[in-house]
C-alpha atoms as a PDB file:
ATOM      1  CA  UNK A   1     -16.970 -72.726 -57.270  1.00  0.00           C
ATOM      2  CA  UNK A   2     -16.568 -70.765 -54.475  1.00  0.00           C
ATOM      3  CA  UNK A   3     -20.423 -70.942 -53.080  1.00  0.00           C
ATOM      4  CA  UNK A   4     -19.672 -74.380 -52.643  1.00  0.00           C
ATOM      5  CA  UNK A   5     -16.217 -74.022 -50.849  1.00  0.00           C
ATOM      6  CA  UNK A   6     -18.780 -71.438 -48.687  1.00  0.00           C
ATOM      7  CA  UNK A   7     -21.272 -73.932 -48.203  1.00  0.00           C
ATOM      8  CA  UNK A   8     -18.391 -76.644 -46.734  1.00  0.00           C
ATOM      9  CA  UNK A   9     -16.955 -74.643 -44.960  1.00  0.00           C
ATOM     10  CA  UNK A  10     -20.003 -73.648 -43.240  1.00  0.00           C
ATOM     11  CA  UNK A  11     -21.408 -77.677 -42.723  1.00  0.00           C
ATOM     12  CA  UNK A  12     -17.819 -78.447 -41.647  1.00  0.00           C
ATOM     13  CA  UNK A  13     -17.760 -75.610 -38.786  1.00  0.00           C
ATOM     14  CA  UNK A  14     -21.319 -77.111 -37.668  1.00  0.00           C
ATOM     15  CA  UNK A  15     -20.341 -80.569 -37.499  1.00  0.00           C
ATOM     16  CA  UNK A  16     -17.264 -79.781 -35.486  1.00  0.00           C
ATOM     17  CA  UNK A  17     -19.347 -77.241 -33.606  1.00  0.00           C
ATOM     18  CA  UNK A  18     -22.092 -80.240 -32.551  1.00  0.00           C
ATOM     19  CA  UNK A  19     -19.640 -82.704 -32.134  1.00  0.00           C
ATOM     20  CA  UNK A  20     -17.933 -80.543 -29.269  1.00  0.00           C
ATOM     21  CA  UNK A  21     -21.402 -79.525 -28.147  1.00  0.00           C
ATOM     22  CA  UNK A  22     -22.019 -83.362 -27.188  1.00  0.00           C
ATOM     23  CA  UNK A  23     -18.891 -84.069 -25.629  1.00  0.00           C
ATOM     24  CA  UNK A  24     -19.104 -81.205 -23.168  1.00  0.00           C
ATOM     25  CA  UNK A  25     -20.997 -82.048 -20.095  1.00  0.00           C
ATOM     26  CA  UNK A  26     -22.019 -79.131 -18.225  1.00  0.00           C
ATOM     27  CA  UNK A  27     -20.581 -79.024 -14.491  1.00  0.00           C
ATOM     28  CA  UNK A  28     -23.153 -78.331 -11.961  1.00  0.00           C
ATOM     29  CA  UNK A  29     -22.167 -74.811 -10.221  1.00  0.00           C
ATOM     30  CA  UNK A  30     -20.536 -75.454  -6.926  1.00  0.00           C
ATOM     31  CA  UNK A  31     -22.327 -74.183  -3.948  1.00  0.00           C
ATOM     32  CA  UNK A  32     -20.799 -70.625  -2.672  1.00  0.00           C
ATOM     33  CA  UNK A  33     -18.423 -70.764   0.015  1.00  0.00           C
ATOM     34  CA  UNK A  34     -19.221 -70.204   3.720  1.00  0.00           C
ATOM     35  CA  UNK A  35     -18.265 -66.269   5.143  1.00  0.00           C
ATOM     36  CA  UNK A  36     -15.468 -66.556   7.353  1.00  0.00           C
ATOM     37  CA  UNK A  37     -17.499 -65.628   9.881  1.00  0.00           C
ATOM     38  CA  UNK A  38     -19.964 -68.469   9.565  1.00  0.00           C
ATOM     39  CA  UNK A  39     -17.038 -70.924   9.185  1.00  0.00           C
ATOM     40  CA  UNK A  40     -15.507 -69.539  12.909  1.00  0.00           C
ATOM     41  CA  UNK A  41     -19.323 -70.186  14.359  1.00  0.00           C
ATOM     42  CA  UNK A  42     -19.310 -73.764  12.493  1.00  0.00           C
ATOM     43  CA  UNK A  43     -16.069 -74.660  13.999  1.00  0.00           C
ATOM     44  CA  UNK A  44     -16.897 -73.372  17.716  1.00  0.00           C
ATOM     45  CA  UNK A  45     -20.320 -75.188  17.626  1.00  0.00           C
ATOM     46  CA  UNK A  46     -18.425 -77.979  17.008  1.00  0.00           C
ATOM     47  CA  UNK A  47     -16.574 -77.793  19.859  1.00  0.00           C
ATOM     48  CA  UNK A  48     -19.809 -77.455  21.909  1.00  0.00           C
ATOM     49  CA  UNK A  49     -18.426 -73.886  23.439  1.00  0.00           C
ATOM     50  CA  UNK A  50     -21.147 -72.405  25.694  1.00  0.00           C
ATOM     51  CA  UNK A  51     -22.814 -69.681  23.195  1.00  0.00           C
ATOM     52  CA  UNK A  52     -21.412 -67.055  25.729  1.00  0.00           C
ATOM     53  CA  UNK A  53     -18.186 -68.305  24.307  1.00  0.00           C
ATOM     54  CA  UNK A  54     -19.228 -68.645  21.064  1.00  0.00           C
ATOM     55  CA  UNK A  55     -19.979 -64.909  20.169  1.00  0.00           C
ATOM     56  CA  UNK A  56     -16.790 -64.104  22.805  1.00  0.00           C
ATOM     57  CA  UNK A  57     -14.653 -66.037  20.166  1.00  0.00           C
ATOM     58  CA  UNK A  58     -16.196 -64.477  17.153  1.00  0.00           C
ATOM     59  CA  UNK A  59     -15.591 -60.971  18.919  1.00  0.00           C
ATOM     60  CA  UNK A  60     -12.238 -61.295  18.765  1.00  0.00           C
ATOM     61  CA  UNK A  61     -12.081 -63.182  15.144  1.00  0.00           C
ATOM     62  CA  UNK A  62     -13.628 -59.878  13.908  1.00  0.00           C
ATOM     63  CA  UNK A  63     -11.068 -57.627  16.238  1.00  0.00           C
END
């Protein structure tokens, strides 16, 4: 009696193990975000500062 109340157990904890297993779709990772230094140099180049300007600017973002 109770090696089969074992044995369900153990094919009802698979089936609702690969039932969930099927409905989860696996996110794809999201690509790190940008350093906020290289978002400061994104958003000056932008702008079209000179590049004089551009490492002035990130100067005093790091200051």
């Amino acid at each position: 009696m109770e090696n089969t109340n074992v044995r369900s157990l153990v094919d009802h904890r698979l089936q609702v193990t690969r039932r969930s297993a099927a409905t989860e779709s696996p996110s794809p990772p999201s690509p790190p975000k940008p350093r906020l230094l290289d978002q400061v140099r994104q958003a000056i180049r932008a702008r079209q500062y000179s590049p004089r300007e551009d490492s002035g600017r990130l100067r005093d973002a790091v200051d």
